[in-house]
ModelCIF file with pLDDT and N, C-alpha, C, O atoms, coordinates in Angstrom:
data_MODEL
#
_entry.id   MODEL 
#
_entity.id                         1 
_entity.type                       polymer 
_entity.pdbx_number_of_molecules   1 
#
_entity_poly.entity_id                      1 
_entity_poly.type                           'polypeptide(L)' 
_entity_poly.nstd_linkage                   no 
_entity_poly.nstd_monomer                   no 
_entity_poly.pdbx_seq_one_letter_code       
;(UNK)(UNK)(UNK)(UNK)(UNK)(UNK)(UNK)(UNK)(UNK)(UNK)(UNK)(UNK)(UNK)(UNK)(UNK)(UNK)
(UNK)(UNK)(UNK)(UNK)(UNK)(UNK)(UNK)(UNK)(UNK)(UNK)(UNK)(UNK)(UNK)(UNK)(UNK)(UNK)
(UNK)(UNK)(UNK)(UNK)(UNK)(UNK)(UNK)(UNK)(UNK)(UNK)(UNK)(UNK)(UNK)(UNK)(UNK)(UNK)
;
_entity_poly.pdbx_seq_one_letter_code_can   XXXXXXXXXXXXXXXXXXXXXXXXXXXXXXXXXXXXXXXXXXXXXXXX 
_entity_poly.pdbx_strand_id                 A 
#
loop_
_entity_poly_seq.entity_id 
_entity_poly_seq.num 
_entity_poly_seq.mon_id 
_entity_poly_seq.hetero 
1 1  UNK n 
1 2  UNK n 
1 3  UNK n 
1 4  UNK n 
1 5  UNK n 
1 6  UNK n 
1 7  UNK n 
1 8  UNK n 
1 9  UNK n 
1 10 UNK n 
1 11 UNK n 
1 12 UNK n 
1 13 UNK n 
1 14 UNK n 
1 15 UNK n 
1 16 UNK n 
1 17 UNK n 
1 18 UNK n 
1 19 UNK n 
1 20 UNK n 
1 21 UNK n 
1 22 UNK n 
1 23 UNK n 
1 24 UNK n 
1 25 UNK n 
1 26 UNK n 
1 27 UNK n 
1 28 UNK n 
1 29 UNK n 
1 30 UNK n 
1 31 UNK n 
1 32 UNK n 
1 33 UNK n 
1 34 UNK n 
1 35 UNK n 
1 36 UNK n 
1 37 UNK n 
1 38 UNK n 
1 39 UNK n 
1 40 UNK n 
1 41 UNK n 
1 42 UNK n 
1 43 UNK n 
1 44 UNK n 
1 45 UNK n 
1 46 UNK n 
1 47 UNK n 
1 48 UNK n 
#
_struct_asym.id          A 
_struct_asym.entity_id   1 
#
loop_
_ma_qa_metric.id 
_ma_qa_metric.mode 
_ma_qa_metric.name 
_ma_qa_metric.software_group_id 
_ma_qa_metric.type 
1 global pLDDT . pLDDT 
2 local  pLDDT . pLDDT 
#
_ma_qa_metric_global.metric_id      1 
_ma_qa_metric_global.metric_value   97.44 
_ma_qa_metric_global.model_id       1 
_ma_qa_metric_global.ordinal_id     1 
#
loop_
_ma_qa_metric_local.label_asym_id 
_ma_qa_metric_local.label_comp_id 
_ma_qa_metric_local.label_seq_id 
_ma_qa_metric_local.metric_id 
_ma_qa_metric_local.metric_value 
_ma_qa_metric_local.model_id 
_ma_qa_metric_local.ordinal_id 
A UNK 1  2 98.00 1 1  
A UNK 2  2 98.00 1 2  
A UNK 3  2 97.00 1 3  
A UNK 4  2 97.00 1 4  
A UNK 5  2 97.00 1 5  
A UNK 6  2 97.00 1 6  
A UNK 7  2 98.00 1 7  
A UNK 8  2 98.00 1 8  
A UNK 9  2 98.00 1 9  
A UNK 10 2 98.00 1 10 
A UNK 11 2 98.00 1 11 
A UNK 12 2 98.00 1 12 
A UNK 13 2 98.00 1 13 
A UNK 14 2 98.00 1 14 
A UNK 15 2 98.00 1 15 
A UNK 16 2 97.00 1 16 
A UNK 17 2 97.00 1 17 
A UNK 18 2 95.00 1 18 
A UNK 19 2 95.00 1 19 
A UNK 20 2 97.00 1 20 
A UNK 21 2 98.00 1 21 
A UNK 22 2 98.00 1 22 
A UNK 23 2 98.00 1 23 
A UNK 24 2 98.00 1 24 
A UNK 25 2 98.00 1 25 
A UNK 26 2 98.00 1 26 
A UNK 27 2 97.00 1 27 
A UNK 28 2 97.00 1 28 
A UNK 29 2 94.00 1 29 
A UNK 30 2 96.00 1 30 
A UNK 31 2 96.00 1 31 
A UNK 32 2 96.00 1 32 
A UNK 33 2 97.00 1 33 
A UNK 34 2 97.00 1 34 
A UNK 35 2 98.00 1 35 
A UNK 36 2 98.00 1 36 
A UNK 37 2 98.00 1 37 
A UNK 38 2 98.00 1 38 
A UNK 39 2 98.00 1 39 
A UNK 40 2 98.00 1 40 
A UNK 41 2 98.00 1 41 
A UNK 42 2 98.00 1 42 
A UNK 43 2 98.00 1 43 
A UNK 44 2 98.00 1 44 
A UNK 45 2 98.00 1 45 
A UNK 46 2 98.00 1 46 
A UNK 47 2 98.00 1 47 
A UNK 48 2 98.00 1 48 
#
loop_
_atom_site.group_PDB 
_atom_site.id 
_atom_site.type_symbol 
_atom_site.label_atom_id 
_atom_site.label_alt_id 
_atom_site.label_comp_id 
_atom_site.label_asym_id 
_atom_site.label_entity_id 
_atom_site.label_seq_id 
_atom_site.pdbx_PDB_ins_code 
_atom_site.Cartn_x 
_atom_site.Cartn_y 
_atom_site.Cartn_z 
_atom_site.occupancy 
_atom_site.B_iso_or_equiv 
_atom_site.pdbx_formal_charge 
_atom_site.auth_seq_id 
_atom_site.auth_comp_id 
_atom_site.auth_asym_id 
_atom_site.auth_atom_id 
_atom_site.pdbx_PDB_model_num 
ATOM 1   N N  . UNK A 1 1  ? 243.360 77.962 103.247 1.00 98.00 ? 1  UNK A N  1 
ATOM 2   C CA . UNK A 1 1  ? 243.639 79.191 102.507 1.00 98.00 ? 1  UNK A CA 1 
ATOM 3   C C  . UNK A 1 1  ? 245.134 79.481 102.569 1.00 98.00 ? 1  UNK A C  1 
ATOM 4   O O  . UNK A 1 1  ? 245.714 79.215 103.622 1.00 98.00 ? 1  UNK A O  1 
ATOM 5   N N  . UNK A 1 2  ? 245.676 79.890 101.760 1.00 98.00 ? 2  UNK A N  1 
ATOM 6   C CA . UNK A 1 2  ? 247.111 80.525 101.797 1.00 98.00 ? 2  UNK A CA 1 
ATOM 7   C C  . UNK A 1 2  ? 247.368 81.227 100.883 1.00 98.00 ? 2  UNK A C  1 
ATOM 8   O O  . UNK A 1 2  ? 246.996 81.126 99.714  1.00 98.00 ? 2  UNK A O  1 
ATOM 9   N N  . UNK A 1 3  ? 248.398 82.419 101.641 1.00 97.00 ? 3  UNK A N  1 
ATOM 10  C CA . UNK A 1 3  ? 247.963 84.249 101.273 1.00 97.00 ? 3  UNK A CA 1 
ATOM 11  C C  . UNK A 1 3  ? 250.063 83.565 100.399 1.00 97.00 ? 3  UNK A C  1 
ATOM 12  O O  . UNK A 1 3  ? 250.371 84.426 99.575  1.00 97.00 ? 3  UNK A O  1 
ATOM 13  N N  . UNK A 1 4  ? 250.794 82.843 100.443 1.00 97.00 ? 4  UNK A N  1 
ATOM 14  C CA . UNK A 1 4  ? 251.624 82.884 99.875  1.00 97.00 ? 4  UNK A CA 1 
ATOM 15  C C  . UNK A 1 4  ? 252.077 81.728 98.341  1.00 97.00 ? 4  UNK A C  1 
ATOM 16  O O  . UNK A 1 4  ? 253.070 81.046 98.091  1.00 97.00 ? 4  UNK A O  1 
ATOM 17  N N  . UNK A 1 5  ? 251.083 81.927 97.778  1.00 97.00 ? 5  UNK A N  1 
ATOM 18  C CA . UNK A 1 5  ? 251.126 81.141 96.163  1.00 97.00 ? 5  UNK A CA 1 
ATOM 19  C C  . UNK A 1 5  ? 251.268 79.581 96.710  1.00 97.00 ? 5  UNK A C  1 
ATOM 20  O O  . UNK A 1 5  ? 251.839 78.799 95.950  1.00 97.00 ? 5  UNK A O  1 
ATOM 21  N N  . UNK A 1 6  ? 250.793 79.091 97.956  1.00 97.00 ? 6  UNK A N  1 
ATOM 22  C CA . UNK A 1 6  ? 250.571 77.601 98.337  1.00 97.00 ? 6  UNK A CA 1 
ATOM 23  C C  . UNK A 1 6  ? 251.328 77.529 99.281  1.00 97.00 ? 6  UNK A C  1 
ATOM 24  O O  . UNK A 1 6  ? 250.843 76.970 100.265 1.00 97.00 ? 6  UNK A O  1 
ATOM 25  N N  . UNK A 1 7  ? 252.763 78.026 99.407  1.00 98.00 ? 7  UNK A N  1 
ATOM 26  C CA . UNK A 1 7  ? 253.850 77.545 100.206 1.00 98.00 ? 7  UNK A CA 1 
ATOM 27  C C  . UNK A 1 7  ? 253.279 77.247 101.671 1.00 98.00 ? 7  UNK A C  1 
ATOM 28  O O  . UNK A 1 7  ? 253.884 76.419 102.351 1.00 98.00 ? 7  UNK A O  1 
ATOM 29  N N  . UNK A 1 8  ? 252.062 77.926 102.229 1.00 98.00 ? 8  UNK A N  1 
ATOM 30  C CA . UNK A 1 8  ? 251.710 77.384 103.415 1.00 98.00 ? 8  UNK A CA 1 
ATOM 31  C C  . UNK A 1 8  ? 249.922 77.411 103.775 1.00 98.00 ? 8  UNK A C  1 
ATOM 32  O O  . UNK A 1 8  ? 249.240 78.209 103.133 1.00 98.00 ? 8  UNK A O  1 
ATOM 33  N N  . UNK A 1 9  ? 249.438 76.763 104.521 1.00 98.00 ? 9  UNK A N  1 
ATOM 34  C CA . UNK A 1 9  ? 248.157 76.425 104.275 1.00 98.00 ? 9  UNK A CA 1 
ATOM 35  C C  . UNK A 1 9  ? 247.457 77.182 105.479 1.00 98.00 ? 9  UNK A C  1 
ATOM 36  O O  . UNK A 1 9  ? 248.407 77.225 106.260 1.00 98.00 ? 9  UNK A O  1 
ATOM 37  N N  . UNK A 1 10 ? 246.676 77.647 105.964 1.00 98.00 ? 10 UNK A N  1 
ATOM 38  C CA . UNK A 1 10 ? 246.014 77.691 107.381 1.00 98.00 ? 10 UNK A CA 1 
ATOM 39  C C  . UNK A 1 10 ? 244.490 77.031 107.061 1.00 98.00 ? 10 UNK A C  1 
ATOM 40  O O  . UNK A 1 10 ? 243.824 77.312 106.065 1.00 98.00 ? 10 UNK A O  1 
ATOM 41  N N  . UNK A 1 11 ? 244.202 76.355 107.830 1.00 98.00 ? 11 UNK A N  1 
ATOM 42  C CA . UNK A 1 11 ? 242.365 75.373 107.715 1.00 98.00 ? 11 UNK A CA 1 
ATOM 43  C C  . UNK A 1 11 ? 241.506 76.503 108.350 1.00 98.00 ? 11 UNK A C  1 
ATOM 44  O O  . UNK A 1 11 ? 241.744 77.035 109.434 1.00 98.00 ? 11 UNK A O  1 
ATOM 45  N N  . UNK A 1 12 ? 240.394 76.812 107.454 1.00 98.00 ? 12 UNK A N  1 
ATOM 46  C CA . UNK A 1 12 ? 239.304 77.445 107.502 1.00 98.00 ? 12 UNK A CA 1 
ATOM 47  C C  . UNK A 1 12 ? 238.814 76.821 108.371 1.00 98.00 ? 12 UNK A C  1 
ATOM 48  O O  . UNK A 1 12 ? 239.130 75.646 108.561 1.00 98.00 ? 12 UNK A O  1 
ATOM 49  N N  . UNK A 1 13 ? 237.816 77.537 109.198 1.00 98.00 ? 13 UNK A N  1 
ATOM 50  C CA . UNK A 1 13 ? 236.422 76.957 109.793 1.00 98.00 ? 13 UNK A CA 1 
ATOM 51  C C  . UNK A 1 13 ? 235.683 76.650 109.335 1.00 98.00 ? 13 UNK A C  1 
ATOM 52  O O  . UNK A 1 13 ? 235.097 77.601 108.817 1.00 98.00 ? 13 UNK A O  1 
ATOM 53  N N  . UNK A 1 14 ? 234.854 74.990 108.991 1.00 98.00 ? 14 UNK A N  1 
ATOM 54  C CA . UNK A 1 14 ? 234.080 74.253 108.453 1.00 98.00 ? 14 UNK A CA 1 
ATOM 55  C C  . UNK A 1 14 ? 233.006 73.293 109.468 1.00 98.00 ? 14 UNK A C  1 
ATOM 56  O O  . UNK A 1 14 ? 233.198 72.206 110.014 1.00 98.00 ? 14 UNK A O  1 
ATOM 57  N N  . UNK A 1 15 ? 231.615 74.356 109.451 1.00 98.00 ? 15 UNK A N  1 
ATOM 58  C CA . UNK A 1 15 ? 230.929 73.813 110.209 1.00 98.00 ? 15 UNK A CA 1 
ATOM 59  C C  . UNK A 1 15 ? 229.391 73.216 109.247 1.00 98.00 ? 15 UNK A C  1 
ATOM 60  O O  . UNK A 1 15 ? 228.623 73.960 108.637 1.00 98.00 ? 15 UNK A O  1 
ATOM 61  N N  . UNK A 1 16 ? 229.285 71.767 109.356 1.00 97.00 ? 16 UNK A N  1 
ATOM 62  C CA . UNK A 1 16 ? 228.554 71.192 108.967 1.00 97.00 ? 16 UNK A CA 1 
ATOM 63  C C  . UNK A 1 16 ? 227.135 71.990 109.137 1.00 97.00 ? 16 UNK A C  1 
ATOM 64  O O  . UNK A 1 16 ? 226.737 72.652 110.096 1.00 97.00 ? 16 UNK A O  1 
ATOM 65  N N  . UNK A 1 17 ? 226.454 71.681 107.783 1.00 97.00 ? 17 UNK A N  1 
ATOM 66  C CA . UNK A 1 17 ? 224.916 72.676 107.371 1.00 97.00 ? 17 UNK A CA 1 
ATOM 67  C C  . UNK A 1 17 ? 223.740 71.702 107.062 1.00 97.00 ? 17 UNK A C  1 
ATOM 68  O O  . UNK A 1 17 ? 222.743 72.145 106.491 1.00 97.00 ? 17 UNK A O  1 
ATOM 69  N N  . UNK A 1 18 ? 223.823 70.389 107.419 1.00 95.00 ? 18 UNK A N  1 
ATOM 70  C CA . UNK A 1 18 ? 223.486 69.588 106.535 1.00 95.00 ? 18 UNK A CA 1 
ATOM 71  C C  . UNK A 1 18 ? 223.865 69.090 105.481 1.00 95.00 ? 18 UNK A C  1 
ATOM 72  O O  . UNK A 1 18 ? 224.602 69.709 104.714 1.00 95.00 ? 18 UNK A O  1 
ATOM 73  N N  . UNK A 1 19 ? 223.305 67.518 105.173 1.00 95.00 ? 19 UNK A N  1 
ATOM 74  C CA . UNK A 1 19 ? 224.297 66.514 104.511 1.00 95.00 ? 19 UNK A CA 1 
ATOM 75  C C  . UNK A 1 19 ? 224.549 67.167 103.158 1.00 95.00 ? 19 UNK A C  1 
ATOM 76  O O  . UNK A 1 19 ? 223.719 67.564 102.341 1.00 95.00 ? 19 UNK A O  1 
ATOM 77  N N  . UNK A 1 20 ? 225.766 67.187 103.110 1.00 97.00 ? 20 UNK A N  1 
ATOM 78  C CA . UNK A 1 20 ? 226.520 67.652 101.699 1.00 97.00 ? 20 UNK A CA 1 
ATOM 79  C C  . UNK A 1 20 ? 226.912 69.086 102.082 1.00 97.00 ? 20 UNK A C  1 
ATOM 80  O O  . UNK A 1 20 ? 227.802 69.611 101.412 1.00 97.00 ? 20 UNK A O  1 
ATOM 81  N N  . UNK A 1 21 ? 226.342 69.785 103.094 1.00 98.00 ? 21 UNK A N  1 
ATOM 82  C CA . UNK A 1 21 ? 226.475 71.498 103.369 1.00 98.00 ? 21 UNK A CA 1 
ATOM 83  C C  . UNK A 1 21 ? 227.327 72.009 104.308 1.00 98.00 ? 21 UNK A C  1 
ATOM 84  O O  . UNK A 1 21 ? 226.903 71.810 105.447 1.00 98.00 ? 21 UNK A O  1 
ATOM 85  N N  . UNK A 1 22 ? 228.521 72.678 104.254 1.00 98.00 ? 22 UNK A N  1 
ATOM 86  C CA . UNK A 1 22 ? 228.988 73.383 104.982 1.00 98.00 ? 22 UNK A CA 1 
ATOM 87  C C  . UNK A 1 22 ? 229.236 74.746 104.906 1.00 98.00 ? 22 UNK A C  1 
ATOM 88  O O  . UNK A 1 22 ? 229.109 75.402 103.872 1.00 98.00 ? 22 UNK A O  1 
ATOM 89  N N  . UNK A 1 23 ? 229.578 75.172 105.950 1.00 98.00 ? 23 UNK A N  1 
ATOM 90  C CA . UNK A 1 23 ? 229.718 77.040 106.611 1.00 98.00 ? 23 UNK A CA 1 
ATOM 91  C C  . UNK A 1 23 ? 231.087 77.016 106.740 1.00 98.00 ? 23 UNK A C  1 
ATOM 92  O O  . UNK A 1 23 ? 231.635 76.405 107.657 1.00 98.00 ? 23 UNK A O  1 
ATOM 93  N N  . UNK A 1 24 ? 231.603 77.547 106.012 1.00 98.00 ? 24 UNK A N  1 
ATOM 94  C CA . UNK A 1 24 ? 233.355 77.831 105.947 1.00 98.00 ? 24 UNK A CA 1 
ATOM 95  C C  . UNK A 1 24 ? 233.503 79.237 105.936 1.00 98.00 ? 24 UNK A C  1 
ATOM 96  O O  . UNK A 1 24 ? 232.997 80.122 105.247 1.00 98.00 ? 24 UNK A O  1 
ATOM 97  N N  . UNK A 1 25 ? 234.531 79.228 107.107 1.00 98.00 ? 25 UNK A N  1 
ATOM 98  C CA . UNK A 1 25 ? 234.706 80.823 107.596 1.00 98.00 ? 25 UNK A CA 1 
ATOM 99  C C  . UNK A 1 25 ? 235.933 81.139 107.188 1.00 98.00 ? 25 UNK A C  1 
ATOM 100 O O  . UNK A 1 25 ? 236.410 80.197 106.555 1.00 98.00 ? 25 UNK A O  1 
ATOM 101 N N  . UNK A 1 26 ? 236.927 82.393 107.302 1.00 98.00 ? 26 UNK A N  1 
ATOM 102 C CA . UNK A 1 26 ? 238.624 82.274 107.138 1.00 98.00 ? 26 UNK A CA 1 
ATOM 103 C C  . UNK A 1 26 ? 239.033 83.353 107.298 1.00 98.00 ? 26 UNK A C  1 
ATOM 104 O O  . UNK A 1 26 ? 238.524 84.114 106.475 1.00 98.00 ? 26 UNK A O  1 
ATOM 105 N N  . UNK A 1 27 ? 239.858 83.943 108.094 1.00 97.00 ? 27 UNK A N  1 
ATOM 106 C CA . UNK A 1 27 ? 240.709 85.177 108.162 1.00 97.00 ? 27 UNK A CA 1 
ATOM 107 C C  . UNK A 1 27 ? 240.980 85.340 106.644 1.00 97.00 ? 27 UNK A C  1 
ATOM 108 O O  . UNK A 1 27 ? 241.355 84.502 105.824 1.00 97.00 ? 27 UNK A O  1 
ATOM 109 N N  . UNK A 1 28 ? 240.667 86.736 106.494 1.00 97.00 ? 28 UNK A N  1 
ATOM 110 C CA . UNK A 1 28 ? 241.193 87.504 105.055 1.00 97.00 ? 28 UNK A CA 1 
ATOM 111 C C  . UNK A 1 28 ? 242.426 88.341 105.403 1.00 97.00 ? 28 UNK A C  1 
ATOM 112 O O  . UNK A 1 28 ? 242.469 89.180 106.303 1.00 97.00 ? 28 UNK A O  1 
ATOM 113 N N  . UNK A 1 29 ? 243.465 87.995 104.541 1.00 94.00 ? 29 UNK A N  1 
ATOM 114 C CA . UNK A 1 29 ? 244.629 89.439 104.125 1.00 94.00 ? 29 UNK A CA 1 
ATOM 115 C C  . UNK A 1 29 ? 244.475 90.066 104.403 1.00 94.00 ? 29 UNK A C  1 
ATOM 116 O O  . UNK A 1 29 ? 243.671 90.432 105.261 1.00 94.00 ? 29 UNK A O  1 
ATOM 117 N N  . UNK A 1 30 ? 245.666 90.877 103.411 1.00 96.00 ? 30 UNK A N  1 
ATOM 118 C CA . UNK A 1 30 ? 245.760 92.135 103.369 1.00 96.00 ? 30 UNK A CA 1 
ATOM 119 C C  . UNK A 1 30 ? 244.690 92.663 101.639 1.00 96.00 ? 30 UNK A C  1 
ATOM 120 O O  . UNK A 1 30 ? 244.745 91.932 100.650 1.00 96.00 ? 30 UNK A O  1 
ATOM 121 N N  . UNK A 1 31 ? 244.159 93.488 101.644 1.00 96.00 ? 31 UNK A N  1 
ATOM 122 C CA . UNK A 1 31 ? 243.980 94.261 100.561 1.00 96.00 ? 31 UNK A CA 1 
ATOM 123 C C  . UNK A 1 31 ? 244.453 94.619 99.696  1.00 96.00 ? 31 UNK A C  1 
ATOM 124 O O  . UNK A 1 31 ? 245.292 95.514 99.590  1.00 96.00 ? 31 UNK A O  1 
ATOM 125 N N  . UNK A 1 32 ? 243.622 93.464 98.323  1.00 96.00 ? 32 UNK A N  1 
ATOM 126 C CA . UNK A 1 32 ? 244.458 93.276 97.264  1.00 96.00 ? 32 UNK A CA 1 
ATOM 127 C C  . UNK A 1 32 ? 244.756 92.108 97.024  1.00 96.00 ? 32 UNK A C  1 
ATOM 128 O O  . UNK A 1 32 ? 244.998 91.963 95.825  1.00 96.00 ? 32 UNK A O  1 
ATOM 129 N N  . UNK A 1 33 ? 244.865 91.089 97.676  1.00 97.00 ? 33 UNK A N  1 
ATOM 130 C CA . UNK A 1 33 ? 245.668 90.143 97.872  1.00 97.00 ? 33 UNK A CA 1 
ATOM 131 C C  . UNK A 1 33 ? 244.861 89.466 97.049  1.00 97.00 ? 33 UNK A C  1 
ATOM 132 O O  . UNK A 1 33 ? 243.883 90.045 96.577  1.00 97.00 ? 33 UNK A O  1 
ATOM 133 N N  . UNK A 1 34 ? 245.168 87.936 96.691  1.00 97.00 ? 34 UNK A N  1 
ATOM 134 C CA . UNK A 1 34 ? 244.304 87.303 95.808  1.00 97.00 ? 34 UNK A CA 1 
ATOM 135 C C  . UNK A 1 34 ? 244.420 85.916 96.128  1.00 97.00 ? 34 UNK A C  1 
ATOM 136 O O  . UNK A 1 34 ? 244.827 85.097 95.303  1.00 97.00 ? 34 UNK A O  1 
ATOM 137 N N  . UNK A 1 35 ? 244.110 85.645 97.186  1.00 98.00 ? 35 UNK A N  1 
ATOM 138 C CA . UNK A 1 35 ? 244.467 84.132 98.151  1.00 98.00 ? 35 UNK A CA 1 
ATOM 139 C C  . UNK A 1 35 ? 244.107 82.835 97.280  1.00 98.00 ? 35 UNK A C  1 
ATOM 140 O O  . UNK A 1 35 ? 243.122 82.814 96.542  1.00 98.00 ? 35 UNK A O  1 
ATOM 141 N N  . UNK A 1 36 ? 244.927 81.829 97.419  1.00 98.00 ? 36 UNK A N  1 
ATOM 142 C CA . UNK A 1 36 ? 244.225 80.373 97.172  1.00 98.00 ? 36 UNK A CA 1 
ATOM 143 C C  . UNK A 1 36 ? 243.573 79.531 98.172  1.00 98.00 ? 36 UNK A C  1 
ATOM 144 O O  . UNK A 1 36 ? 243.638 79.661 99.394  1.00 98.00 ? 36 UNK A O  1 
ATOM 145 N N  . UNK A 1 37 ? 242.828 78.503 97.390  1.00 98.00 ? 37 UNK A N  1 
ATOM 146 C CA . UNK A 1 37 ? 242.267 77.705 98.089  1.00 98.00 ? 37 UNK A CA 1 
ATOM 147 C C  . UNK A 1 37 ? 242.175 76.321 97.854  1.00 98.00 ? 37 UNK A C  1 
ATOM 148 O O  . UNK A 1 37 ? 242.195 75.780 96.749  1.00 98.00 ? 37 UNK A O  1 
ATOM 149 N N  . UNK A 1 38 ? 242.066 75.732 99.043  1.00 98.00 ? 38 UNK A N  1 
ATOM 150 C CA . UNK A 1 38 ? 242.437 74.528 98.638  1.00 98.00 ? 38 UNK A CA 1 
ATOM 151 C C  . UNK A 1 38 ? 240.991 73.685 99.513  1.00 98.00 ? 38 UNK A C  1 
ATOM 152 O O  . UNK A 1 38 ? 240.825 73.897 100.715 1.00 98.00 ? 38 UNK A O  1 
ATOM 153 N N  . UNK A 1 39 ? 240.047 72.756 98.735  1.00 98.00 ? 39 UNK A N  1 
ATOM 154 C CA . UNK A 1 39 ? 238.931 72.182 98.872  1.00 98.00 ? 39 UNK A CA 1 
ATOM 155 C C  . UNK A 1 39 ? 239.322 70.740 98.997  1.00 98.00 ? 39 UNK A C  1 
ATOM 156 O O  . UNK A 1 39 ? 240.000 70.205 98.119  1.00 98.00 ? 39 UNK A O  1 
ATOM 157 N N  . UNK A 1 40 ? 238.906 70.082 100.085 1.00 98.00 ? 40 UNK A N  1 
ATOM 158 C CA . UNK A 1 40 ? 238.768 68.738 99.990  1.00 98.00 ? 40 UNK A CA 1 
ATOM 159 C C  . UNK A 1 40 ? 237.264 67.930 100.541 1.00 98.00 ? 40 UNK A C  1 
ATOM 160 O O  . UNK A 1 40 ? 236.468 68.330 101.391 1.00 98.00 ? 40 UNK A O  1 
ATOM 161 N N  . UNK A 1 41 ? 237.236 66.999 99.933  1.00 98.00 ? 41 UNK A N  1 
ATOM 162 C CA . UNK A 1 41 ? 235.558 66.231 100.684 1.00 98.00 ? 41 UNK A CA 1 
ATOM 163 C C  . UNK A 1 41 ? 236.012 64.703 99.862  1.00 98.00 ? 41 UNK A C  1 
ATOM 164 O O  . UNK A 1 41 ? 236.732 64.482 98.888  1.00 98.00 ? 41 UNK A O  1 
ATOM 165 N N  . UNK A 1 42 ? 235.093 63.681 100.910 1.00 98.00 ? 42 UNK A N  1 
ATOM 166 C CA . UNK A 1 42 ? 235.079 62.412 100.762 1.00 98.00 ? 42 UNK A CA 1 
ATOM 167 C C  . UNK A 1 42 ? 233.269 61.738 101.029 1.00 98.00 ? 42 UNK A C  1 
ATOM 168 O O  . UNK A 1 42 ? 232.339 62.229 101.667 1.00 98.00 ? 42 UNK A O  1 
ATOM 169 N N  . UNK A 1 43 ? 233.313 61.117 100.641 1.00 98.00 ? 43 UNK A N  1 
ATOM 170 C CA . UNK A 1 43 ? 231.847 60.353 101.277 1.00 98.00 ? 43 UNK A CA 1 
ATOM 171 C C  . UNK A 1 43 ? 232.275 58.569 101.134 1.00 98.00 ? 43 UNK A C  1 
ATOM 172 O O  . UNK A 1 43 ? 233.252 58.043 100.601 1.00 98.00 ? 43 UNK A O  1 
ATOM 173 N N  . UNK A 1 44 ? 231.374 58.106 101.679 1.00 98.00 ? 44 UNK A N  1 
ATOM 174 C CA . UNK A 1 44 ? 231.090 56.754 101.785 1.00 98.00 ? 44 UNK A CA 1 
ATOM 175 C C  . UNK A 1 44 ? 231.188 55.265 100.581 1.00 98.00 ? 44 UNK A C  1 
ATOM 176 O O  . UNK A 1 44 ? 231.260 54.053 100.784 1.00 98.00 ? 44 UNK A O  1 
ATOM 177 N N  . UNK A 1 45 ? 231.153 55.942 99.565  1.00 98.00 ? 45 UNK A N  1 
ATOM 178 C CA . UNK A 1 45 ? 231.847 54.939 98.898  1.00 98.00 ? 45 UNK A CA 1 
ATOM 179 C C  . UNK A 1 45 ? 233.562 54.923 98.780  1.00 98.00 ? 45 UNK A C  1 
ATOM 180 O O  . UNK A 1 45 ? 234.213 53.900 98.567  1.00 98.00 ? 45 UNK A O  1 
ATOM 181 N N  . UNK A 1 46 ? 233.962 55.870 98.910  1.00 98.00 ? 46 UNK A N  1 
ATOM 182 C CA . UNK A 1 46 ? 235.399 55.502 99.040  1.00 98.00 ? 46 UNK A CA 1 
ATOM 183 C C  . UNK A 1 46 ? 235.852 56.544 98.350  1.00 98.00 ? 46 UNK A C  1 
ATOM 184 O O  . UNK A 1 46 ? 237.078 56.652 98.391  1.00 98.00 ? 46 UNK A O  1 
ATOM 185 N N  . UNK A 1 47 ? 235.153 57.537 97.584  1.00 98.00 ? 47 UNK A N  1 
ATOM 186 C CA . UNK A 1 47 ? 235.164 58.729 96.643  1.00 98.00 ? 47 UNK A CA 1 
ATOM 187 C C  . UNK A 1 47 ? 235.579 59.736 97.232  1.00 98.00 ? 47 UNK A C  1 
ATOM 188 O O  . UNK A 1 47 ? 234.957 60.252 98.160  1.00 98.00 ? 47 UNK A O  1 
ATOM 189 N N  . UNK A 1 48 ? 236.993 60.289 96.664  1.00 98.00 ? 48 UNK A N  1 
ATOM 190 C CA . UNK A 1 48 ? 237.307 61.825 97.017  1.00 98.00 ? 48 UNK A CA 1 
ATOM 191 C C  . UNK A 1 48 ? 237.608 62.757 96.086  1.00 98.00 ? 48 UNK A C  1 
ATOM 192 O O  . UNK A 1 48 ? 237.838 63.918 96.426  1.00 98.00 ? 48 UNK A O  1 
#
């Protein structure tokens, strides 16, 4: 997540839910704010 238009990142908490499923947690801002996000995943053929 990052509260400044990308310039810096902090990693959410991502706790596995089952295959394909996760629980992603994250400190929120300030109020108002309109955060980005940034998603990544890979699997076993070589696919990201």
């Amino acid at each position: 997540v990052s509260y400044d238009k990308g310039a810096t990142w902090t990693a959410a908490s991502v706790v596995p839910a089952g295959q394909g499923h996760f629980a992603v947690l994250w400190k929120n801002g300030a109020k108002g704010a309109t955060p980005w996000l940034k998603v990544t995943a890979t699997d076993t053929l070589g696919g990201s």
